[in-house]
Each structure stands twice: as C-alpha cells, then as structure tokens.
PDB file of N, CA and C in Angstrom:
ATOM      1  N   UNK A   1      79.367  53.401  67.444  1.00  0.00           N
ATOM      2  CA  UNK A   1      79.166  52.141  68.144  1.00  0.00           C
ATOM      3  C   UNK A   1      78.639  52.476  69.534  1.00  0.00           C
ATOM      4  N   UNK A   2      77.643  52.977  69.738  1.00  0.00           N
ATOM      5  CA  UNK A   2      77.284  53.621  70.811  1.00  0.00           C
ATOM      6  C   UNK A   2      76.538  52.756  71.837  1.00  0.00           C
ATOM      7  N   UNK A   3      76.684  52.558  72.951  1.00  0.00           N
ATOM      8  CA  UNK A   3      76.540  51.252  74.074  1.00  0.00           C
ATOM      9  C   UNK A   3      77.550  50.102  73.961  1.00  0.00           C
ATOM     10  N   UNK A   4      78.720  50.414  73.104  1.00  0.00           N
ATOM     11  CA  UNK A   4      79.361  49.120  72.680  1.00  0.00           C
ATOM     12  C   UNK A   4      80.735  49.078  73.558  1.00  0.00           C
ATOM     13  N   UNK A   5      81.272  48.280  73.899  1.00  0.00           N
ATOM     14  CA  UNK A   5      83.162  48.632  74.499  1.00  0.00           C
ATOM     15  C   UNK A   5      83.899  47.791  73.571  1.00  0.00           C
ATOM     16  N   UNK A   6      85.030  48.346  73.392  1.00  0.00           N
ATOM     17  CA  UNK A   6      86.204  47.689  72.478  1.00  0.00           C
ATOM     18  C   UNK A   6      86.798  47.908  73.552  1.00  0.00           C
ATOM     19  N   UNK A   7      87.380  46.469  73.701  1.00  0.00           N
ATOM     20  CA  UNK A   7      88.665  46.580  74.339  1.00  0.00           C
ATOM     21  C   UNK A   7      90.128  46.091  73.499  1.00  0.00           C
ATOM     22  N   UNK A   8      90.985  46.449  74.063  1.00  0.00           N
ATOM     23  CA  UNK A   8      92.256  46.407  73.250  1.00  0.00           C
ATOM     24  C   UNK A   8      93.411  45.985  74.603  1.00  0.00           C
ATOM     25  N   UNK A   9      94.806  45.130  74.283  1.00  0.00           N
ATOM     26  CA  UNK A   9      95.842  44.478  75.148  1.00  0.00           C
ATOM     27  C   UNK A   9      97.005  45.430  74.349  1.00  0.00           C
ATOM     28  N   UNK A  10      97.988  46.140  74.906  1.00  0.00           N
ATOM     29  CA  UNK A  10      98.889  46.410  74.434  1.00  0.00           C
ATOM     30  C   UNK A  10     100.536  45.664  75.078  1.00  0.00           C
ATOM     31  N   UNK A  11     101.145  45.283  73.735  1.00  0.00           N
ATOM     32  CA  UNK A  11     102.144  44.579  73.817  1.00  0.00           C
ATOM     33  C   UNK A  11     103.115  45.794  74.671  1.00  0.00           C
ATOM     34  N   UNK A  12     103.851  46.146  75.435  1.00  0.00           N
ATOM     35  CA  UNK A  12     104.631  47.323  75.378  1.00  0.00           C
ATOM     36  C   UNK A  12     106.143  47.128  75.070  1.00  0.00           C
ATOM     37  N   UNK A  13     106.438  48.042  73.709  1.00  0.00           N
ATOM     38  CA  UNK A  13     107.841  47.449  73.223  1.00  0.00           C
ATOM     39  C   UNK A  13     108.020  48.662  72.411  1.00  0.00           C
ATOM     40  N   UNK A  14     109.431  49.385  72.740  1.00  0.00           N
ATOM     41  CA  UNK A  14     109.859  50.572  72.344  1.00  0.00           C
ATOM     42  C   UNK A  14     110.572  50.173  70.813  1.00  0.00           C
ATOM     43  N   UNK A  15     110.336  51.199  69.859  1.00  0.00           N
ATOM     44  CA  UNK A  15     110.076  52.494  70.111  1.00  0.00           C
ATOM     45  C   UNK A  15     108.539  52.338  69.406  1.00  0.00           C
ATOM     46  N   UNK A  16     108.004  51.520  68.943  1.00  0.00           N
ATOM     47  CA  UNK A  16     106.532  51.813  68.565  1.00  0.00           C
ATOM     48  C   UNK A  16     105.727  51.820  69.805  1.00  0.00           C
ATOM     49  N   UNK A  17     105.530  51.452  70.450  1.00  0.00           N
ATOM     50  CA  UNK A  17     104.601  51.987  71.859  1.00  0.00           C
ATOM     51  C   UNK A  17     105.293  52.565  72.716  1.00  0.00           C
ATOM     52  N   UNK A  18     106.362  52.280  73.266  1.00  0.00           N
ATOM     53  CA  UNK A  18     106.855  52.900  74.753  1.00  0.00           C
ATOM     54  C   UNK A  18     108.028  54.099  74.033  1.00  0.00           C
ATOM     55  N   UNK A  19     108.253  55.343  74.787  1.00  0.00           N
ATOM     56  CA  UNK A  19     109.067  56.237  74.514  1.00  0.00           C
ATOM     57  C   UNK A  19     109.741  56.737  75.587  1.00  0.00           C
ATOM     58  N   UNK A  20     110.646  57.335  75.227  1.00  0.00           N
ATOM     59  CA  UNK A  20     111.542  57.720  76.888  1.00  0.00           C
ATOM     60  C   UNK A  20     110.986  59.275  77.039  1.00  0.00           C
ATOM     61  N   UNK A  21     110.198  59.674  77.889  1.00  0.00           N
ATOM     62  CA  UNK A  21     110.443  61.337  78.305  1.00  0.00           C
ATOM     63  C   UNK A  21     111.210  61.467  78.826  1.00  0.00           C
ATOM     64  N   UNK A  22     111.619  63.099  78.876  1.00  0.00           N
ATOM     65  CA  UNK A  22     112.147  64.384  79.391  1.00  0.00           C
ATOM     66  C   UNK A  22     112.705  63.839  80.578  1.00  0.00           C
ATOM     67  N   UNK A  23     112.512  62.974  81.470  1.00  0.00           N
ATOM     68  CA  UNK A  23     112.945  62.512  82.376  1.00  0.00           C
ATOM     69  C   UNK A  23     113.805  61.427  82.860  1.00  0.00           C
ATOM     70  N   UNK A  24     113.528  60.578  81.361  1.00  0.00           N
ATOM     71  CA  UNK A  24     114.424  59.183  81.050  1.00  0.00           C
ATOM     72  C   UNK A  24     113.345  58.066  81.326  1.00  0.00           C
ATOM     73  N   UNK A  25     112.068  58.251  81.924  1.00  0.00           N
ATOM     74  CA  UNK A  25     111.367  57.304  81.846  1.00  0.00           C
ATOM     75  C   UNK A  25     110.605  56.792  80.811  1.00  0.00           C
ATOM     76  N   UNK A  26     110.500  55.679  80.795  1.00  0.00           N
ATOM     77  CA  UNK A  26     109.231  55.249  79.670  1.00  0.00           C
ATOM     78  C   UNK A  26     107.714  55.235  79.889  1.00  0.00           C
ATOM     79  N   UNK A  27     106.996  55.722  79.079  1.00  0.00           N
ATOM     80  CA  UNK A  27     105.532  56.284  78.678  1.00  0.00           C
ATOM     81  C   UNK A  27     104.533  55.736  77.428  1.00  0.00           C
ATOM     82  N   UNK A  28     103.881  55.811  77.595  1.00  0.00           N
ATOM     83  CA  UNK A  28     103.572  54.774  76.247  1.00  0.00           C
ATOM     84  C   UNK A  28     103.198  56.223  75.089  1.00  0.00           C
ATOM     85  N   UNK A  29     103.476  56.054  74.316  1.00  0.00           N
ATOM     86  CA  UNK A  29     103.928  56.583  72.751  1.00  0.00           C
ATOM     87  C   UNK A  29     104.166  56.004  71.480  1.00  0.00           C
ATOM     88  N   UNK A  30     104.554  56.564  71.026  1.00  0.00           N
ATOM     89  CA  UNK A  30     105.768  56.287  69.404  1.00  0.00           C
ATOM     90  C   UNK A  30     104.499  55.968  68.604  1.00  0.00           C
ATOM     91  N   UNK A  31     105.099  55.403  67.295  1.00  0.00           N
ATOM     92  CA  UNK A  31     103.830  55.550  66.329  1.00  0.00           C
ATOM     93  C   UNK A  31     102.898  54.683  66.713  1.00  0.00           C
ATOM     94  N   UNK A  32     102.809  53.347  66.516  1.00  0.00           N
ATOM     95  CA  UNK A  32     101.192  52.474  67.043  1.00  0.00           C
ATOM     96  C   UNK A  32     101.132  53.534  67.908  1.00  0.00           C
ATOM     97  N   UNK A  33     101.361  53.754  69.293  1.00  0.00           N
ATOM     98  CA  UNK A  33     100.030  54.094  69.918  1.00  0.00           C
ATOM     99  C   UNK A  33      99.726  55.831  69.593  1.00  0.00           C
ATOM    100  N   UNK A  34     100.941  56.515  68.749  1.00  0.00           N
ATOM    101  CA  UNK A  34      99.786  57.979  68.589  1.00  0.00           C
ATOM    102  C   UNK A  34      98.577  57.322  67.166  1.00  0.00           C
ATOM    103  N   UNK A  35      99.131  56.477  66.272  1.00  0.00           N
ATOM    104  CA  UNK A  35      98.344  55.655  65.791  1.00  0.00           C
ATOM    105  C   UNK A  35      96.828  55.656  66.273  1.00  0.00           C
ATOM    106  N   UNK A  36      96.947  54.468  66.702  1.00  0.00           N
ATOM    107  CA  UNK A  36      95.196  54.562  67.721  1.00  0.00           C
ATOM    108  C   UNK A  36      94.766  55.443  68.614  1.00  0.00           C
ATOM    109  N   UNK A  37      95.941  56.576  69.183  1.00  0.00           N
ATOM    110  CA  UNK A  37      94.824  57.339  69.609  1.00  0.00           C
ATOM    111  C   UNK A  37      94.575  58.280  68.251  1.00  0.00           C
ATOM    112  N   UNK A  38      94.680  58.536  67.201  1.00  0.00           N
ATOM    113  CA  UNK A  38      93.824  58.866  66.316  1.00  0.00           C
ATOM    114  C   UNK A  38      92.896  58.367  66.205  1.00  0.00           C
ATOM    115  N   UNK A  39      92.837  57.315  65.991  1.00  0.00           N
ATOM    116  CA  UNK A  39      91.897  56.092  65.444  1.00  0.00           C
ATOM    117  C   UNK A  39      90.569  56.351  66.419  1.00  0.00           C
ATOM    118  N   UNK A  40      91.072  56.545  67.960  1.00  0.00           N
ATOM    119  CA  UNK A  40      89.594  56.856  68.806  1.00  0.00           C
ATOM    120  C   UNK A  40      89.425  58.058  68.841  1.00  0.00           C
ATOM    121  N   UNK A  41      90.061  58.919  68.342  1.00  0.00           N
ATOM    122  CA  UNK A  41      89.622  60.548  67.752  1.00  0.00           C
ATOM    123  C   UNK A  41      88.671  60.119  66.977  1.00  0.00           C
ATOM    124  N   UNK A  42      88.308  59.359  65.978  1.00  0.00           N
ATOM    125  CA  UNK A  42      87.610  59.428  64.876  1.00  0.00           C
ATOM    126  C   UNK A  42      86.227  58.781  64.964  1.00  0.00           C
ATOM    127  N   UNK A  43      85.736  57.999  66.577  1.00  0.00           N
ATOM    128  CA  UNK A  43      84.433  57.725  66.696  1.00  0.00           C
ATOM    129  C   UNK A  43      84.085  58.746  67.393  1.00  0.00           C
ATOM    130  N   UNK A  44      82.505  58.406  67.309  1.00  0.00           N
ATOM    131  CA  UNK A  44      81.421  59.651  67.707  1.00  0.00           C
ATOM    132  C   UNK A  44      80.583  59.246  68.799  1.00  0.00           C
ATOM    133  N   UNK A  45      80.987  59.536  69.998  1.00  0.00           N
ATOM    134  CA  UNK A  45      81.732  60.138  70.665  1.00  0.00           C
ATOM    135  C   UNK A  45      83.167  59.518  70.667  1.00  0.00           C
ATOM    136  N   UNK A  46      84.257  60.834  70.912  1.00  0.00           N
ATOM    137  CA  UNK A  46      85.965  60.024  70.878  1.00  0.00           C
ATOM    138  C   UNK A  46      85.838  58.858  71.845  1.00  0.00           C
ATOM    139  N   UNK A  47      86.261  58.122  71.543  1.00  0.00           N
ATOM    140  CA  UNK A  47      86.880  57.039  72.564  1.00  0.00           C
ATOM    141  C   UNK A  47      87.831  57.261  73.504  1.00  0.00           C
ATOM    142  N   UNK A  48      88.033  56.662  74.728  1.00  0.00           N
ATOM    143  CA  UNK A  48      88.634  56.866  75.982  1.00  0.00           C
ATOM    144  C   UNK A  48      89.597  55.852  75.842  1.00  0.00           C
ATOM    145  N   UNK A  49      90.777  56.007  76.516  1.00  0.00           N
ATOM    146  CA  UNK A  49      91.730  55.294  77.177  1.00  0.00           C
ATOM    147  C   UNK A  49      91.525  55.492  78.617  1.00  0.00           C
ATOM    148  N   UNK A  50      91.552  53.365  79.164  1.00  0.00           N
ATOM    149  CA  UNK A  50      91.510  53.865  80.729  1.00  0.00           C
ATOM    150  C   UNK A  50      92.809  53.171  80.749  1.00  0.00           C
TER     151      UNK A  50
END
C-alpha cells in the first residue's frame, strides 16, 4: 500500500493491550497488540507505530 496511511485508535485495556513491566508500570502489549505488530511486520515496507 505504498503512499497510503492506515490509521488505527487503540482502546487501552489490560491484559490484551496494556501489560505491567519489570517496574509495575503499564506499557502497551499482551496479545492484540503483539498481534498487529505482526500484522505491520508483514507489509512491504514494515509499517511504523507512531
């Protein structure tokens, strides 16, 4: 999809997106989001998270 932007809204709600690190804080994680960042592994060029 090259010249194109997808954008995406994330709900944040543990434990499928938000996870606690090493520190006790929350980070965004858990399955949905290692989920999609596969998902933008798989266009050509990878896709970015800003």
């Amino acid at each position: 999809v090259s010249g194109h932007l997808i954008q995406g809204v994330v709900a944040p709600f543990a434990p499928w997106v938000l996870r606690t690190n090493s520190s006790g804080t929350l980070e965004y994680g858990g399955a949905s989001f290692d989920f999609f960042q596969e998902v933008l592994a798989m266009f050509e060029p990878p896709g970015r998270l800003q």
